[in-house]
N, C-alpha and C. Protein backbone atom coordinates (compact mmCIF):
# COMPACT_ATOMS: atom_id res chain seq x y z
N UNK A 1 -18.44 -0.95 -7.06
CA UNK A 1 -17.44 -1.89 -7.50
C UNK A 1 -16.08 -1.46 -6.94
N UNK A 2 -15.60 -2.45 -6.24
CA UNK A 2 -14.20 -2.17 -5.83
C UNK A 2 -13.04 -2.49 -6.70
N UNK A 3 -11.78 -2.40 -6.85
CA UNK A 3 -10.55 -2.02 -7.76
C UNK A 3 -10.39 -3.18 -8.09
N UNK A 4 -10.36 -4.41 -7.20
CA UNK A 4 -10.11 -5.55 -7.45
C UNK A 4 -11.48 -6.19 -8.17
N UNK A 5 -12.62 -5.76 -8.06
CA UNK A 5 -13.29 -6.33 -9.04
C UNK A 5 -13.30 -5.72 -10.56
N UNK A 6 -13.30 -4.19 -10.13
CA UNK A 6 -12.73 -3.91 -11.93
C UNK A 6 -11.61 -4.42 -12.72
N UNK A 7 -10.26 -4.79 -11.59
CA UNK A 7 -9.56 -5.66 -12.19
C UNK A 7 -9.57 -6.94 -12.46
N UNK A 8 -10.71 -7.17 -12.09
CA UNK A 8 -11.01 -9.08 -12.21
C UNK A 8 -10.29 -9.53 -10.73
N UNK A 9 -9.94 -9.09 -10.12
CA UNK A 9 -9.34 -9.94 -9.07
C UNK A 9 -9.56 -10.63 -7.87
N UNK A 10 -9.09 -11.63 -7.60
CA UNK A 10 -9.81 -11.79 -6.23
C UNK A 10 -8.77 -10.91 -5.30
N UNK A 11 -9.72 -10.54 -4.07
CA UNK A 11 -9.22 -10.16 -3.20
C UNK A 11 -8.00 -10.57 -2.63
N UNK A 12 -7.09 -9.56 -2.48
CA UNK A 12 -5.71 -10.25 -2.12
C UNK A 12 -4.95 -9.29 -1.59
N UNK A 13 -3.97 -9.65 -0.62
CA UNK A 13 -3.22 -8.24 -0.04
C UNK A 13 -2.06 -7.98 -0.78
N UNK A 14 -1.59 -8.96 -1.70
CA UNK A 14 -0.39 -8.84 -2.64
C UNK A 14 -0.62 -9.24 -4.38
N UNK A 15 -0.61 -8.07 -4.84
CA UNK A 15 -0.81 -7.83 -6.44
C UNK A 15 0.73 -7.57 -7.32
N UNK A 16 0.05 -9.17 -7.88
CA UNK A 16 1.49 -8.86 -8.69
C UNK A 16 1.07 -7.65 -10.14
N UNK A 17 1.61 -6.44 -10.14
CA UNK A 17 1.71 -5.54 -11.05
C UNK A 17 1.96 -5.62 -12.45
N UNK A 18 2.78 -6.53 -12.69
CA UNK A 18 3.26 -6.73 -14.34
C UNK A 18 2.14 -8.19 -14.65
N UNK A 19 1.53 -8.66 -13.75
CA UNK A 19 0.66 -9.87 -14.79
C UNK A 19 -0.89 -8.71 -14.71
N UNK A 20 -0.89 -7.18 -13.99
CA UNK A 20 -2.18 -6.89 -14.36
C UNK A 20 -2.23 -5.63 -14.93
N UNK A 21 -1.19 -5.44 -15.52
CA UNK A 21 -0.25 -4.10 -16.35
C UNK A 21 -1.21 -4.74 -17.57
N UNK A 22 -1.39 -5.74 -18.26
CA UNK A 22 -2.08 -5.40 -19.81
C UNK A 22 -3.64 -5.53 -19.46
N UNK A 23 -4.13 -5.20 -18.01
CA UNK A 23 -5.50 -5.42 -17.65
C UNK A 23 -5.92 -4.15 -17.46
N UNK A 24 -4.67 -3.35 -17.13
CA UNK A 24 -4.80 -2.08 -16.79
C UNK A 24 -5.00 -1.33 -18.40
N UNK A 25 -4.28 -1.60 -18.98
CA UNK A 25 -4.18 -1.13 -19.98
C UNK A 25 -5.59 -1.45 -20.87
N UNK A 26 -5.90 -2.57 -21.13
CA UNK A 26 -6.83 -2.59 -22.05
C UNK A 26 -8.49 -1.75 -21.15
N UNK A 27 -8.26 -1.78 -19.96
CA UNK A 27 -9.22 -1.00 -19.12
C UNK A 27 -9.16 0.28 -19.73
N UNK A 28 -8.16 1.02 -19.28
CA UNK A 28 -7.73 2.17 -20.26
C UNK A 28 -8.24 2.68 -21.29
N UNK A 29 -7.91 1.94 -22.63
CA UNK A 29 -8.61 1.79 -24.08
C UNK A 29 -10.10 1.56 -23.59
N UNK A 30 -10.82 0.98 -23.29
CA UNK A 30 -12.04 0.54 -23.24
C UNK A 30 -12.61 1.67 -22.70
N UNK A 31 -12.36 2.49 -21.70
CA UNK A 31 -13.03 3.29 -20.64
C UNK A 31 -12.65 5.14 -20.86
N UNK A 32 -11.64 4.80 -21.88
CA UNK A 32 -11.37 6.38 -22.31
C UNK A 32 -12.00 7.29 -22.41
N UNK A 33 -12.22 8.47 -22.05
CA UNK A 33 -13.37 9.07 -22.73
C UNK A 33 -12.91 9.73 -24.39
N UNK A 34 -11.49 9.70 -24.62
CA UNK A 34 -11.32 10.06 -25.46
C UNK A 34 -11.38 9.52 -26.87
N UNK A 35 -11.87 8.06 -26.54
CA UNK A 35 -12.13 7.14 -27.56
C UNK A 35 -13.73 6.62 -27.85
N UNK A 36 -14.62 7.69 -27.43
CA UNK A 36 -16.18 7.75 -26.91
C UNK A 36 -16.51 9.18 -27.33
N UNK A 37 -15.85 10.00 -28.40
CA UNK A 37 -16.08 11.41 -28.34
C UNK A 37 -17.74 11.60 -28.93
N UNK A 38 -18.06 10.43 -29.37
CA UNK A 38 -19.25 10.81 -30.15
C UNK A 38 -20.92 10.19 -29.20
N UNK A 39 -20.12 9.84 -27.88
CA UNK A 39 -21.35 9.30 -26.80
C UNK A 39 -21.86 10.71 -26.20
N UNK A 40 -23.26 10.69 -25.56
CA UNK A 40 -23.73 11.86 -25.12
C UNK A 40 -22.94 12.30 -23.90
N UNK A 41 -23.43 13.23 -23.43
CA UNK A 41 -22.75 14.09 -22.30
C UNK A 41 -22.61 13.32 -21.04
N UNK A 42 -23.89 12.87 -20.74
CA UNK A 42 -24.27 11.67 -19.62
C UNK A 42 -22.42 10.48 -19.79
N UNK A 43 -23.00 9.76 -20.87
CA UNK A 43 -22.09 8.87 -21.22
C UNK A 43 -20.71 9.04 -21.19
N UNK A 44 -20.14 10.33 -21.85
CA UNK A 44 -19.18 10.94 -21.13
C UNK A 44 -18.64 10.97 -19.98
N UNK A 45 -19.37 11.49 -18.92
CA UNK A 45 -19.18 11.52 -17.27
C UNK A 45 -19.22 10.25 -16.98
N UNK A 46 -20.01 9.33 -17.54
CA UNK A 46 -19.96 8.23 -17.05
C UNK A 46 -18.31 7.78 -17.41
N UNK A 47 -18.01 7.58 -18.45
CA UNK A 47 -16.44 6.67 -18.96
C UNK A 47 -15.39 7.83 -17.84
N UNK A 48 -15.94 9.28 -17.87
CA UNK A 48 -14.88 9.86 -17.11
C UNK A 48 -14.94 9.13 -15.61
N UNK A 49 -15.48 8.69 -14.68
CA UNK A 49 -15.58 8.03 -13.70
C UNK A 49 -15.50 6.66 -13.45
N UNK A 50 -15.32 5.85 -14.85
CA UNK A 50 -14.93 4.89 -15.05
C UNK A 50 -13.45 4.73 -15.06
N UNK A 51 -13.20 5.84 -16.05
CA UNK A 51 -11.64 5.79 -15.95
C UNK A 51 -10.84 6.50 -14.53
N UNK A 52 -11.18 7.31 -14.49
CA UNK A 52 -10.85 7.49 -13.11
C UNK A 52 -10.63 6.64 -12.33
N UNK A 53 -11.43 5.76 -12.02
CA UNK A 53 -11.37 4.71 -10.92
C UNK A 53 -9.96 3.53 -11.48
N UNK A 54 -10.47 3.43 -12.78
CA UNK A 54 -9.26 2.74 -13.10
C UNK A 54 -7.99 2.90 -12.97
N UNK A 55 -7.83 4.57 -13.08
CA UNK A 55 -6.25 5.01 -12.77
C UNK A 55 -6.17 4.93 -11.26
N UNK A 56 -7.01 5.37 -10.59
CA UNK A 56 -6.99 4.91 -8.82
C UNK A 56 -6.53 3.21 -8.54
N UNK A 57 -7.49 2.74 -9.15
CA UNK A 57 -7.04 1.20 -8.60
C UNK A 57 -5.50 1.23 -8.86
N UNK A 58 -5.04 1.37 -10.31
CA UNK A 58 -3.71 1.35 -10.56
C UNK A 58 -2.79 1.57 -9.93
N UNK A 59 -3.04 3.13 -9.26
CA UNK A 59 -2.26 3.72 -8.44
C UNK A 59 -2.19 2.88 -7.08
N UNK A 60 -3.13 2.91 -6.55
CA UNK A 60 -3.21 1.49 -5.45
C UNK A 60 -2.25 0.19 -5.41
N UNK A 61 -2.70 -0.53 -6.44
CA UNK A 61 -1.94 -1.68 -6.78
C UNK A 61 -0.30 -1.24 -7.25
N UNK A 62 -0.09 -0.03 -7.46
CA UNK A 62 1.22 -0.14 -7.67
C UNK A 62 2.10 0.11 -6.37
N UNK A 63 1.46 0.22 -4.81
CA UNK A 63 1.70 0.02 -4.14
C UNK A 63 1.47 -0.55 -2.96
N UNK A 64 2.37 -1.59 -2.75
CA UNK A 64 2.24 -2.89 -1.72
C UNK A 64 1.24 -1.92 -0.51
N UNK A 65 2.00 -0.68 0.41
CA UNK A 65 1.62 -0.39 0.95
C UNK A 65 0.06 0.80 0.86
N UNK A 66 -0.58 0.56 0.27
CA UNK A 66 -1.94 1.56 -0.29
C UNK A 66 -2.76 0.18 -0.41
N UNK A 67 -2.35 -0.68 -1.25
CA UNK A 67 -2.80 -1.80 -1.53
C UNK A 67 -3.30 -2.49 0.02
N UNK A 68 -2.80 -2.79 1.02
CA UNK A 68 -2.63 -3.62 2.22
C UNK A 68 -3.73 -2.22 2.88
N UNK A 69 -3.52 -1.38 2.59
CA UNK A 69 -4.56 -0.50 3.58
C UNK A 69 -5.94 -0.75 2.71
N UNK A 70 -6.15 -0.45 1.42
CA UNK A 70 -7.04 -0.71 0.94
C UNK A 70 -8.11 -2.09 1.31
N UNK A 71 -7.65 -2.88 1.13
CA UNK A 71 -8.11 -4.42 1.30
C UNK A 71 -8.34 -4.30 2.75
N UNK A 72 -7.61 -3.89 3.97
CA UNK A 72 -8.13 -3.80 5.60
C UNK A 72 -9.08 -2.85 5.57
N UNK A 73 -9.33 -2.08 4.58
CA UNK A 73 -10.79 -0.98 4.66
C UNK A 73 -11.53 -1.59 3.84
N UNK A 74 -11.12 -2.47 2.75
CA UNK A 74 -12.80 -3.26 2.32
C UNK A 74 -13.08 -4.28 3.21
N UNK A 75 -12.31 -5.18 4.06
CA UNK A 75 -12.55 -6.14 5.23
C UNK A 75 -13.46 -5.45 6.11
N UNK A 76 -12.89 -4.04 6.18
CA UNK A 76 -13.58 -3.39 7.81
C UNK A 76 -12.72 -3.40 9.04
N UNK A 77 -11.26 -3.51 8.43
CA UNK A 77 -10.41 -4.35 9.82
C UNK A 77 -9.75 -2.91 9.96
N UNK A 78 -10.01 -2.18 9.43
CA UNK A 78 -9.32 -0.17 9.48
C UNK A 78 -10.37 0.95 8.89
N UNK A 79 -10.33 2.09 10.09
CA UNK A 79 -11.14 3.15 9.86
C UNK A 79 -9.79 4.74 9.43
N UNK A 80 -11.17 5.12 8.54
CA UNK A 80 -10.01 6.41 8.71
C UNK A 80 -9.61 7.04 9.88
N UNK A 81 -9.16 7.84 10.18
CA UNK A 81 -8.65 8.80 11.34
C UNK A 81 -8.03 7.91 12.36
N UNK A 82 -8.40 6.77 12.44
CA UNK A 82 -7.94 5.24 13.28
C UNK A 82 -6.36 5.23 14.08
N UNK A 83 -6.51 5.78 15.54
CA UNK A 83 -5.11 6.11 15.94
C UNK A 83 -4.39 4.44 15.95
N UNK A 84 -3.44 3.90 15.84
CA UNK A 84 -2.79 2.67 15.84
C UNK A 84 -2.35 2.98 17.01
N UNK A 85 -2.63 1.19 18.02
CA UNK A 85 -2.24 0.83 19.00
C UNK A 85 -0.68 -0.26 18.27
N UNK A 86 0.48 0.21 18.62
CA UNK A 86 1.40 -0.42 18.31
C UNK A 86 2.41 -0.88 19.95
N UNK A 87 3.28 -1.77 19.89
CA UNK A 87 4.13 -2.01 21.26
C UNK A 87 4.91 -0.91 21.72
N UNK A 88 5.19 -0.82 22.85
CA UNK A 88 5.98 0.23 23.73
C UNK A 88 7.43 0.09 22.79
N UNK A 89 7.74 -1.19 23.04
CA UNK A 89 8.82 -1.75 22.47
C UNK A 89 9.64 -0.78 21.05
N UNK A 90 8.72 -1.33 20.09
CA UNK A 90 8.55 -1.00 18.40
C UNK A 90 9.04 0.81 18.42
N UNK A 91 8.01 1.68 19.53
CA UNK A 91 7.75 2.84 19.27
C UNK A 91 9.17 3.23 19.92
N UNK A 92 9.76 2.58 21.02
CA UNK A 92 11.12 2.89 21.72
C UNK A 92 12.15 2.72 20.41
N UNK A 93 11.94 1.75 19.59
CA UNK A 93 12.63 1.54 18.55
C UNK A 93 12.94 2.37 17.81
N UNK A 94 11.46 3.25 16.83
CA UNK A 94 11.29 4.18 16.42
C UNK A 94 12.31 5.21 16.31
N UNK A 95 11.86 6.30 17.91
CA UNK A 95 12.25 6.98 18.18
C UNK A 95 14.00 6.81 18.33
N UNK A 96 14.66 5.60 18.70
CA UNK A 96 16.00 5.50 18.87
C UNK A 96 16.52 5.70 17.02
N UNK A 97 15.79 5.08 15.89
CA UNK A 97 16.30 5.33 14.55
C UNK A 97 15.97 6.87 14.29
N UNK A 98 14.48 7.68 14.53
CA UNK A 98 14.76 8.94 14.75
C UNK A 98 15.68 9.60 14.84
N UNK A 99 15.91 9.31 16.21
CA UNK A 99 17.53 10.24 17.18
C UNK A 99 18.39 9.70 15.71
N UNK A 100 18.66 8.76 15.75
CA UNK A 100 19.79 9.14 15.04
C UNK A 100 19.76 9.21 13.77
N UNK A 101 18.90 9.49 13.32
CA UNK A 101 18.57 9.97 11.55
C UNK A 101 18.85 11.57 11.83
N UNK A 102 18.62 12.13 12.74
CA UNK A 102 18.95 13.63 13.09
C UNK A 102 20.58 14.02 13.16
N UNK A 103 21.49 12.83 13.93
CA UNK A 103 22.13 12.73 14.47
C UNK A 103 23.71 12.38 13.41
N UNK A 104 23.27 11.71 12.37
CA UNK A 104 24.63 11.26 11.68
C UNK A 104 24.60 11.92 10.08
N UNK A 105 26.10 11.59 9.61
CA UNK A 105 26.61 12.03 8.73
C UNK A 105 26.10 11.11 7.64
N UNK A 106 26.33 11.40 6.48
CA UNK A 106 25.71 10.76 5.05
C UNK A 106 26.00 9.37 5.24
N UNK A 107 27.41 8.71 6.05
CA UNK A 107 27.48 7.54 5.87
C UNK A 107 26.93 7.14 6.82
N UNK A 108 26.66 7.17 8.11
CA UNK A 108 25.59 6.99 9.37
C UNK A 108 24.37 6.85 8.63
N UNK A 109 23.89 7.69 7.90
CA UNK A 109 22.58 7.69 7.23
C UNK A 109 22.44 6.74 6.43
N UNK A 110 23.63 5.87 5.27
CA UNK A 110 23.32 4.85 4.31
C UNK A 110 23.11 4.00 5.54
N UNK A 111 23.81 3.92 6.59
CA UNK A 111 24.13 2.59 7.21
C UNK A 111 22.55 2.53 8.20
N UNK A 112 21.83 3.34 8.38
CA UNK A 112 20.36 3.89 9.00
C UNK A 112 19.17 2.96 8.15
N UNK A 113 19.77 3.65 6.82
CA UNK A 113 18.80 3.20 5.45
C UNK A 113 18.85 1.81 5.49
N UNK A 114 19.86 0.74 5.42
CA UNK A 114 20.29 -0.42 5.12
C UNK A 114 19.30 -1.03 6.22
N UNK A 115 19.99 -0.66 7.99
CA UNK A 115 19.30 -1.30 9.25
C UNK A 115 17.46 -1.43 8.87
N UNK A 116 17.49 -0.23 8.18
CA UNK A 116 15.74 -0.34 8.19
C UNK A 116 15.06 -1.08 7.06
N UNK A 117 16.03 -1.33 6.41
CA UNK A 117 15.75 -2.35 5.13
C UNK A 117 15.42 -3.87 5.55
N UNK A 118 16.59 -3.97 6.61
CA UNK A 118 16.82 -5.67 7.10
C UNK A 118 15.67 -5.60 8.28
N UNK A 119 14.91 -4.58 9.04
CA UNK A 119 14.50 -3.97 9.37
C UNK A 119 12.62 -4.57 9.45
N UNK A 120 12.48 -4.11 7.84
CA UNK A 120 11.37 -3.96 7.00
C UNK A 120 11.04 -5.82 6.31
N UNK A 121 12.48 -6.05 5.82
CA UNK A 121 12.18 -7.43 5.90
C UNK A 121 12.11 -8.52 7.00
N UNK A 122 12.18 -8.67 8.71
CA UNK A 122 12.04 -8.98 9.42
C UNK A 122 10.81 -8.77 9.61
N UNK A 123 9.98 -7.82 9.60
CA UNK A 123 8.44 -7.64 10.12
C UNK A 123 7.85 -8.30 8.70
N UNK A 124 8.16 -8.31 7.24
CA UNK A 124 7.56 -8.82 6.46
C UNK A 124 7.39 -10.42 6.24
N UNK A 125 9.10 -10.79 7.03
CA UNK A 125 8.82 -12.58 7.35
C UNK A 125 7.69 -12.80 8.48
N UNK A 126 7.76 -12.13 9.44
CA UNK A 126 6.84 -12.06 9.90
C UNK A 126 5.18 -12.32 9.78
N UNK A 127 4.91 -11.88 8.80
CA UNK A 127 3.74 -12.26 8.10
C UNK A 127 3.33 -12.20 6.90
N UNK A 128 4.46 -12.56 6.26
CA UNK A 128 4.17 -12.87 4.75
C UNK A 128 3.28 -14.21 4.34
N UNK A 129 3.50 -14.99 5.29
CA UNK A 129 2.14 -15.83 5.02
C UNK A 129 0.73 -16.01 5.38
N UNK A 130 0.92 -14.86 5.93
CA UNK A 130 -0.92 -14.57 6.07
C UNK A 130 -0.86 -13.58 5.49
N UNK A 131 -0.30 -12.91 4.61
CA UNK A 131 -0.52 -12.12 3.06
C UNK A 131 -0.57 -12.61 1.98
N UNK A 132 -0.59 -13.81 1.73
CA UNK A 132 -0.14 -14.77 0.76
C UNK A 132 -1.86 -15.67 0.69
N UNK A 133 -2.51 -15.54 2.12
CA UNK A 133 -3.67 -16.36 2.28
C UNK A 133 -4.88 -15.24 2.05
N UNK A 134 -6.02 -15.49 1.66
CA UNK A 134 -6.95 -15.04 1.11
C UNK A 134 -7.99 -14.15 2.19
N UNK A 135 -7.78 -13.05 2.17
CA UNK A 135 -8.49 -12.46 3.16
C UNK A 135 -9.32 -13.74 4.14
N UNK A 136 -11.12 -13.51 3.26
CA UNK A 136 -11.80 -14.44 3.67
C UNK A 136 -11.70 -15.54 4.39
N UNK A 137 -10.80 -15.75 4.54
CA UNK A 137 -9.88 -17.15 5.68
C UNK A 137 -9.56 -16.41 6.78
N UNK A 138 -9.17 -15.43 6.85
CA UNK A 138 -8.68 -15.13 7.89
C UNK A 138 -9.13 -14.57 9.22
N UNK A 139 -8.37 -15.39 10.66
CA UNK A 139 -8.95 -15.01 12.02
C UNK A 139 -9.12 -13.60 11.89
N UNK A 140 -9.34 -13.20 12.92
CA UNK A 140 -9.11 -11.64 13.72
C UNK A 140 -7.64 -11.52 13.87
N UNK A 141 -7.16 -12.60 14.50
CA UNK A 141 -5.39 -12.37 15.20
C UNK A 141 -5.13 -12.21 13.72
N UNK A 142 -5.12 -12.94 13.15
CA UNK A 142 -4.43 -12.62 11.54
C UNK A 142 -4.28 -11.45 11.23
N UNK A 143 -5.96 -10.88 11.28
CA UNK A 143 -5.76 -8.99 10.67
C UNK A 143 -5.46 -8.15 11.58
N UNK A 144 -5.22 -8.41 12.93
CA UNK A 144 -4.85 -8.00 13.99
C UNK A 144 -3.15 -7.73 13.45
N UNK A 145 -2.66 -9.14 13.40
CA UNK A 145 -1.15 -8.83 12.88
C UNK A 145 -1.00 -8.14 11.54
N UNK A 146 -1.85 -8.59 10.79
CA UNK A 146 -1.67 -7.79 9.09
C UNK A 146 -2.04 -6.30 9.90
N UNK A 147 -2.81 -5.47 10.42
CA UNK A 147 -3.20 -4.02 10.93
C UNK A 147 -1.78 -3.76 11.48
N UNK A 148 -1.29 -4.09 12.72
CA UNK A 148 -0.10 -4.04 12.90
C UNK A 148 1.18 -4.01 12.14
N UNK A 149 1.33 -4.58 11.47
CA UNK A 149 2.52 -4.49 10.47
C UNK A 149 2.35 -3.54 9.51
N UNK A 150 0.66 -3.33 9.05
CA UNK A 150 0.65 -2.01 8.06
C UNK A 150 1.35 -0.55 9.36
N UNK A 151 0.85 -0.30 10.02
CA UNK A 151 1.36 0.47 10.75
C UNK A 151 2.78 0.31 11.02
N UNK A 152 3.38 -0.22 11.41
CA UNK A 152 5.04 -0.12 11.56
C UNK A 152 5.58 -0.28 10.14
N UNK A 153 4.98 -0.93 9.36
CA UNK A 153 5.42 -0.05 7.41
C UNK A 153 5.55 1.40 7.57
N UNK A 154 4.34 2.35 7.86
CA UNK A 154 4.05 3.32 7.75
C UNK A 154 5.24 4.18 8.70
N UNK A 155 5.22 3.68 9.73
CA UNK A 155 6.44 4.44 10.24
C UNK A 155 7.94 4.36 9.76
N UNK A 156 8.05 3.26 9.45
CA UNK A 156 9.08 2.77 8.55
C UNK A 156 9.79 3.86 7.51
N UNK A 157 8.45 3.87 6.94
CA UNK A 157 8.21 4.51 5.16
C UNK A 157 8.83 5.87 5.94
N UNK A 158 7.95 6.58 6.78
CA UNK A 158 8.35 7.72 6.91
C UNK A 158 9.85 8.20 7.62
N UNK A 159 10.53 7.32 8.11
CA UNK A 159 11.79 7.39 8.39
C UNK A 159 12.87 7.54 7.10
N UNK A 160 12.43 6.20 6.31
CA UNK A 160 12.99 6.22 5.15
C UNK A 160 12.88 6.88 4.06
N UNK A 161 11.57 8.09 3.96
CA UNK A 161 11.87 9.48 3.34
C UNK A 161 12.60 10.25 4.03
N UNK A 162 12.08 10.37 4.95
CA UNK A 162 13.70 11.13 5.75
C UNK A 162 15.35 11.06 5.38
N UNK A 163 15.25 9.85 5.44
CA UNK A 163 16.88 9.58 5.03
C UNK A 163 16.80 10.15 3.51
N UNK A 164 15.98 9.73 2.54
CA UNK A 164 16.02 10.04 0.99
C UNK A 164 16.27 11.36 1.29
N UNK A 165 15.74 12.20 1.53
CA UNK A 165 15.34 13.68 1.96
C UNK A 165 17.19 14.01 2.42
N UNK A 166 17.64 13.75 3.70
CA UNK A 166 19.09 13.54 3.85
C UNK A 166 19.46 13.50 2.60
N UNK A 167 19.59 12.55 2.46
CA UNK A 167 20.96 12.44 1.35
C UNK A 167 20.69 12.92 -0.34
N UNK A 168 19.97 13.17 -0.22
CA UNK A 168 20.03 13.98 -1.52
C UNK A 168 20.19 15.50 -1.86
């Protein structure tokens, strides 16, 4: 059983969190082991692996980006170890916000943080509507672009701990 079926859900690359916060929760209560103290040992391990999974999915769904990798590894459209083919372009990009995340002072750095914000929402107009559409519908080019954009998230993300990392 995958996360989205323990949560009742259909498959989807975008989970809204607060309408499945009291799904999570009553999962919780139900699957405790601490509310089962009097089930056998078996039964035990069992609710402990029940719940487990439940706090995993959670953890998942509470992020857009875990979430979007998840769902391209139940498709099959991403393997682990999976090097990403991304544009010359993008990676020239990269490396130029790099250089200068090395390169500037705290206010260089808010103004770094901001670019990669407006940044992050440009690649998300990008294909926010074939995140919005139901896996199962979708071409190859589709998860081709959804694979792609998870990857330049990911580089993203890791720039923008960097800066956190900076300035604090």
């Amino acid at each position: 059983m995958n996360y989205f079926e323990l949560f009742g859900l259909p498959l989807q690359f975008e989970v809204d969190v607060q309408k499945i916060r009291p799904k999570f929760l009553e999962l919780s209560r139900q699957f405790h082991p601490d509310f089962h103290t009097n089930e056998t040992e078996e039964s035990q391990q069992a609710l402990m692996e029940q719940s487990a999974a439940i706090n995993k999915g959670w953890q998942v769904f509470q992020d857009p980006l875990k979430t979007l990798h998840y769902v391209l590894q139940l498709t099959g459209n991403i393997t682990e170890n999976e090097n990403p083919v991304l544009s010359p372009d993008f990676l020239m990009e990269m490396m130029d916000l790099n250089e200068r995340l090395t390169e500037g002072d705290e206010a260089q750095q808010v103004e770094l943080k901001e670019l990669i914000n407006r940044y992050e929402k440009e690649l998300y107009d990008g294909v926010k509507n074939i995140l919005k559409t139901a896996p199962s519908t979708l071409s190859e080019t589709d998860f081709q672009k959804i694979k792609e954009y998870y990857y330049q998230q990911k580089y993203l993300q890791r720039i923008q701990e960097r800066i956190r990392m900076n300035l604090s």
